[in-house]
Protein backbone atom coordinates (compact mmCIF):
# COMPACT_ATOMS: atom_id res chain seq x y z
CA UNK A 1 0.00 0.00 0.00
CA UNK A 2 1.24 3.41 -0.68
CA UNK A 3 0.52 6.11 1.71
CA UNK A 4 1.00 10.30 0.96
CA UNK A 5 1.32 11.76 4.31
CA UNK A 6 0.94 15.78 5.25
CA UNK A 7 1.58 16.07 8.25
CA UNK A 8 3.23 19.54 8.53
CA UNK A 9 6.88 17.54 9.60
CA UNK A 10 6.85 15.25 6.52
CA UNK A 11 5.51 15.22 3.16
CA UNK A 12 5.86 12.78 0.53
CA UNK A 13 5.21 8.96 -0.08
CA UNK A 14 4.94 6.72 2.61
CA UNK A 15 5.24 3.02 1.62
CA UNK A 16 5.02 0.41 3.45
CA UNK A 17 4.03 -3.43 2.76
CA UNK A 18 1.62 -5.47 5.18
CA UNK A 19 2.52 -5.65 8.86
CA UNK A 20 2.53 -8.26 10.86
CA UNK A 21 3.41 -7.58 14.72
CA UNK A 22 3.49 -10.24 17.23
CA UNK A 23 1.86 -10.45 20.94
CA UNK A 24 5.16 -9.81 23.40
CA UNK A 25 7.60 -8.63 20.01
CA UNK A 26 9.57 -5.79 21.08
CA UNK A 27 10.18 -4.09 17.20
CA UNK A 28 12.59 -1.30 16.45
CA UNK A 29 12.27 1.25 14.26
CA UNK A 30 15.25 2.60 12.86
CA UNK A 31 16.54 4.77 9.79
CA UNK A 32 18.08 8.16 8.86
CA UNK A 33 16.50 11.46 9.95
CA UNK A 34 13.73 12.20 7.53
CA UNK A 35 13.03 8.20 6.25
CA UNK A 36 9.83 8.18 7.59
CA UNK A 37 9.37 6.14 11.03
CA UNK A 38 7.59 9.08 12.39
CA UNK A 39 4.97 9.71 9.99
CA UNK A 40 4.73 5.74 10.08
CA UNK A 41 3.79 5.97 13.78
CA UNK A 42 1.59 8.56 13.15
CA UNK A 43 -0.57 6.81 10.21
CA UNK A 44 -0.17 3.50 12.58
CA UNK A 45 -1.93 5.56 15.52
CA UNK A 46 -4.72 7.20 13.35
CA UNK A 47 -3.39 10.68 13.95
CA UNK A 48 -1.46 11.47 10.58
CA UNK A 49 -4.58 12.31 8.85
CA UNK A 50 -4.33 9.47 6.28
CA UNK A 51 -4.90 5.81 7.43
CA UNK A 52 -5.49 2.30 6.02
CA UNK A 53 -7.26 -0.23 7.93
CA UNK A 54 -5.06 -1.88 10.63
CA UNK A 55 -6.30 -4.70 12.69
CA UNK A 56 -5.12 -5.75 16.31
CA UNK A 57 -5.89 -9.27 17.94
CA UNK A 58 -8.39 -9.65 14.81
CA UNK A 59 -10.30 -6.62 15.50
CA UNK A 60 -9.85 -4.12 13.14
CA UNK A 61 -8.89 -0.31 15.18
CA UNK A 62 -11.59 2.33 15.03
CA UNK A 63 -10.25 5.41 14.88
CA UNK A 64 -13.48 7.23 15.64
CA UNK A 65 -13.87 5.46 19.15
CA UNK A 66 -11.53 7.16 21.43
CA UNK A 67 -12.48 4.56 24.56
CA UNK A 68 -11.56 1.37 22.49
CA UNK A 69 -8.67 2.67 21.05
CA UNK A 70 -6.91 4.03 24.19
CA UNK A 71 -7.49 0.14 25.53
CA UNK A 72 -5.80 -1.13 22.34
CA UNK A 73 -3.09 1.36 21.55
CA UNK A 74 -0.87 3.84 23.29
CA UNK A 75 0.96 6.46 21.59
CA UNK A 76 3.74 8.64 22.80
CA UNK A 77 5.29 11.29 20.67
CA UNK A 78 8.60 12.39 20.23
CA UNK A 79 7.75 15.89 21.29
CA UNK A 80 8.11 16.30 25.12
CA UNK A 81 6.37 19.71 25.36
CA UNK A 82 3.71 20.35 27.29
CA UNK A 83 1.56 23.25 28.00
CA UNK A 84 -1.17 22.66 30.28
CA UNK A 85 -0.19 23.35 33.87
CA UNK A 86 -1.93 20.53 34.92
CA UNK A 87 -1.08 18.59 37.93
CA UNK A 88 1.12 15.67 37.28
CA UNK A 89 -1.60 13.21 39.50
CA UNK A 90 -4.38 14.29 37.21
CA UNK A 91 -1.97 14.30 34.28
CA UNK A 92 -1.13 10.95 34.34
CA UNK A 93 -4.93 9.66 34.13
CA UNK A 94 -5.92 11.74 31.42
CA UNK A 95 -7.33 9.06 28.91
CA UNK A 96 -10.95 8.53 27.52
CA UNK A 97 -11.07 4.92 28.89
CA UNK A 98 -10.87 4.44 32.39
CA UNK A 99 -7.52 3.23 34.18
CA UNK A 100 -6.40 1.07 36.61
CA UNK A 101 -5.42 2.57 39.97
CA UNK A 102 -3.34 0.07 40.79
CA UNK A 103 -1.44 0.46 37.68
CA UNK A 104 -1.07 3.91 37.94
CA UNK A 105 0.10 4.09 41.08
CA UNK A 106 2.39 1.39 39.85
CA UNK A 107 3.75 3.19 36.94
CA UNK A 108 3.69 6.57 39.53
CA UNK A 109 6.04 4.45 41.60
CA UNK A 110 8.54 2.96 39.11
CA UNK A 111 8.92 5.91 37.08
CA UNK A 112 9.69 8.12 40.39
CA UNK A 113 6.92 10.68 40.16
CA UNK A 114 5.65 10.51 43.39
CA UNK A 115 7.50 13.72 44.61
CA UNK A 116 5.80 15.85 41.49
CA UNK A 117 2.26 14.64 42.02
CA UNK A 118 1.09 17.81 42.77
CA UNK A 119 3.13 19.75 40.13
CA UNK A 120 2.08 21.71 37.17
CA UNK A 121 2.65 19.34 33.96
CA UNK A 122 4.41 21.88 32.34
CA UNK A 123 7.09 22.76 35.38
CA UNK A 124 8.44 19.63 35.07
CA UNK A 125 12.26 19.01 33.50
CA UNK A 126 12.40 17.58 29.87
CA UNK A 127 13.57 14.16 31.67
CA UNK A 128 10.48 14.48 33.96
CA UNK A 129 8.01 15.11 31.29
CA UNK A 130 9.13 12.70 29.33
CA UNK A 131 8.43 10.08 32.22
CA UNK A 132 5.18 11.39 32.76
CA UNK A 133 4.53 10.76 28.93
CA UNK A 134 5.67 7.01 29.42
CA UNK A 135 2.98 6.65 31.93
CA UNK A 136 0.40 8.37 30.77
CA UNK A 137 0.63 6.37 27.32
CA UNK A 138 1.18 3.12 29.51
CA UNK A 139 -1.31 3.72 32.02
CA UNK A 140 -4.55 2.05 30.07
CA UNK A 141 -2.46 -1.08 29.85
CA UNK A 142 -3.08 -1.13 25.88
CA UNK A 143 -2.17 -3.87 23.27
CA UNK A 144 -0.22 -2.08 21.14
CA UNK A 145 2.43 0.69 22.00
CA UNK A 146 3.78 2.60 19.40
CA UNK A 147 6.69 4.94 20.85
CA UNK A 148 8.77 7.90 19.14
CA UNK A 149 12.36 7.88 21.07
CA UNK A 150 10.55 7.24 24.41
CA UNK A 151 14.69 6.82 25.81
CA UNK A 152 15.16 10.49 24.22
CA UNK A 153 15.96 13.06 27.28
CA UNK A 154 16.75 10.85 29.55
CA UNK A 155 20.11 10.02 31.30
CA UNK A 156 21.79 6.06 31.50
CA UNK A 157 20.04 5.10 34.57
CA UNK A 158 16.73 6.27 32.70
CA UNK A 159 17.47 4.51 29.04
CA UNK A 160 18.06 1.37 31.03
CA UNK A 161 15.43 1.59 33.60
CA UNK A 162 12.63 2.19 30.70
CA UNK A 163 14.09 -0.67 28.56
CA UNK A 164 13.45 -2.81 31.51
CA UNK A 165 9.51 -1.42 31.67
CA UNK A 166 9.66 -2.25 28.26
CA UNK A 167 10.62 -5.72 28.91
CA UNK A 168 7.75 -5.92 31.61
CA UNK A 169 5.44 -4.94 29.14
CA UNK A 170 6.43 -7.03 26.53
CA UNK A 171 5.77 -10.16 29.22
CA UNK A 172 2.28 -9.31 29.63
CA UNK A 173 1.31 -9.87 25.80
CA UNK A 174 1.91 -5.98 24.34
CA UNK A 175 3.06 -5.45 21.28
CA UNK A 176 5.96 -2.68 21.27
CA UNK A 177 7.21 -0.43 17.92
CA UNK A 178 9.78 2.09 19.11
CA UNK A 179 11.26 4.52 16.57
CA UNK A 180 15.13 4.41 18.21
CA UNK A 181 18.17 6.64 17.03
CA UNK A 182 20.40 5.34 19.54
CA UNK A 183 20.95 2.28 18.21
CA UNK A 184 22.96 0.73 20.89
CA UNK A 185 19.64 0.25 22.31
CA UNK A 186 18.69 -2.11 19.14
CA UNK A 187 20.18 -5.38 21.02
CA UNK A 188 17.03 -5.04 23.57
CA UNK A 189 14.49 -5.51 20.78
CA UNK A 190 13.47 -8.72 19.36
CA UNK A 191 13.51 -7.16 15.52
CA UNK A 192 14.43 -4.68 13.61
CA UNK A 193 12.61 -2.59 10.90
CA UNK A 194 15.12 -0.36 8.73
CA UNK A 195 13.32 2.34 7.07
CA UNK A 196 14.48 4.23 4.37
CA UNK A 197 12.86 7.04 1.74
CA UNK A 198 9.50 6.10 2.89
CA UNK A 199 9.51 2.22 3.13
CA UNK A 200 10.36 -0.72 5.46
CA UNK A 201 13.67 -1.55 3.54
CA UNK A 202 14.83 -4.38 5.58
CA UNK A 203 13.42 -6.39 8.41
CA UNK A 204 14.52 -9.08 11.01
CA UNK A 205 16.16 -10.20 14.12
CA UNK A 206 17.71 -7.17 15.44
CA UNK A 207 20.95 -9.18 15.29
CA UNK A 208 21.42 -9.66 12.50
CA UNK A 209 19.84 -6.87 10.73
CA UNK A 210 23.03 -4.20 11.60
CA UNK A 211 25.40 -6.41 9.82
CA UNK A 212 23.91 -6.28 6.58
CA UNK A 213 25.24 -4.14 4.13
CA UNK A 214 21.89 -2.23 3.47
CA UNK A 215 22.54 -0.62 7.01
CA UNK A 216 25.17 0.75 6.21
CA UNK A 217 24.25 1.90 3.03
CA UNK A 218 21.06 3.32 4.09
CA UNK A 219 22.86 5.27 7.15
CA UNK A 220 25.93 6.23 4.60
CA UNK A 221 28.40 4.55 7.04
CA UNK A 222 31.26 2.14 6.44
CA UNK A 223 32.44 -1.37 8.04
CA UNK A 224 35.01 -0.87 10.61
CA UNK A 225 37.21 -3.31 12.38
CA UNK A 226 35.82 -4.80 15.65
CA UNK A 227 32.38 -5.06 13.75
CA UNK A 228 31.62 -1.21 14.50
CA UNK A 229 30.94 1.69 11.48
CA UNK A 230 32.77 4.13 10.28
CA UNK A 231 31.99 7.86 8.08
């Protein structure tokens, strides 16, 4: 299927072949700035303006009801601004389907936001926010979590402590897309998706995937010694 996306950051043809994503697959998305794994996320989470049918546990995603679709899919963007001063307890339910308490007050815990609960949103540091955007997207406990750079802002105790929550979530049954840069993070994923220009250009086992020559070629490196890259 062939996709043309206009979505004020990207503009041009998206294409992408069918999908399949598996119940407790951990996927990432990688590829050069600009190749598309963005606007991908976006048409994936009904927000880009221009969607195909997508189905999830053999239920096909309806974009028009905002209850069912928070309980099957979670979105976080890559953006970590936020303008509402609203308090960080309140923040973190804000969802049209209900939530858990006992999850949030899980996620509230693990993520270390206890101390903010009763801070403006928008006061928060980038690292903070970007937390609080991790559990607000988690907090419905959905099927399918598609993530921009959800390790983006955040220091080495925070990459690893999220790839862990990742990790929990892939146990219960989620299925996880994460758009990565950083891809020293790629050997936590199950698989890889390389994107390129606008399509899926190579996928499989993360790996194996980054010692193909298409990675290199698609992020203009060369083969170094010790198995690294080089410019």
């Amino acid at each position: 299927m062939t996709l043309i996306v206009k979505d004020g950051r990207f503009e041009g043809r998206l294409e992408t072949t069918d999908l399949t994503l598996q119940p407790g697959e951990k996927a990432a998305l990688v590829g050069p700035n600009g190749s598309g794994k963005t606007s991908l996320m976006r048409v994936l989470a009904g927000i880009a303006g221009v969607y195909d049918s997508w189905s999830l546990g053999g239920r096909l995603l309806d974009y028009n009801a905002p209850v069912a679709r928070a309980r099957m899919l979670g979105y976080l963007p890559a953006s970590r601004q936020l303008d509402w001063p609203i308090p960080v307890r309140d923040f973190v339910r804000l969802s049209p389907a209900p939530v858990d308490e006992d999850v949030v007050t899980s996620l509230v815990e693990q993520l270390e936001l206890t101390p903010f609960l009763d801070r403006p949103s928008n006061a928060l540091s980038t690292g903070e926010r970007a937390r609080l955007l991790i559990a607000r997207t988690f907090a419905t406990r959905p099927q399918l979590l598609l993530l921009d750079e959800p390790m983006a802002n955040l220091d080495p105790y925070w990459v690893l402590r999220i790839a862990d929550l990742l990790d929990a979530e892939a146990r219960r049954g989620a299925i996880i897309l994460t758009a990565l840069h950083d891809l020293t993070l790629v050997e936590r994923f199950d698989r890889l998706l390389l994107m390129d220009r606008g399509k899926v250009v190579a996928d499989g086992p993360a790996t194996t995937i980054p010692c193909k020559p298409i990675f290199g070629d698609t992020f203009r490196l060369k083969p170094a010694p010790g198995g690294r890259w080089q410019i």
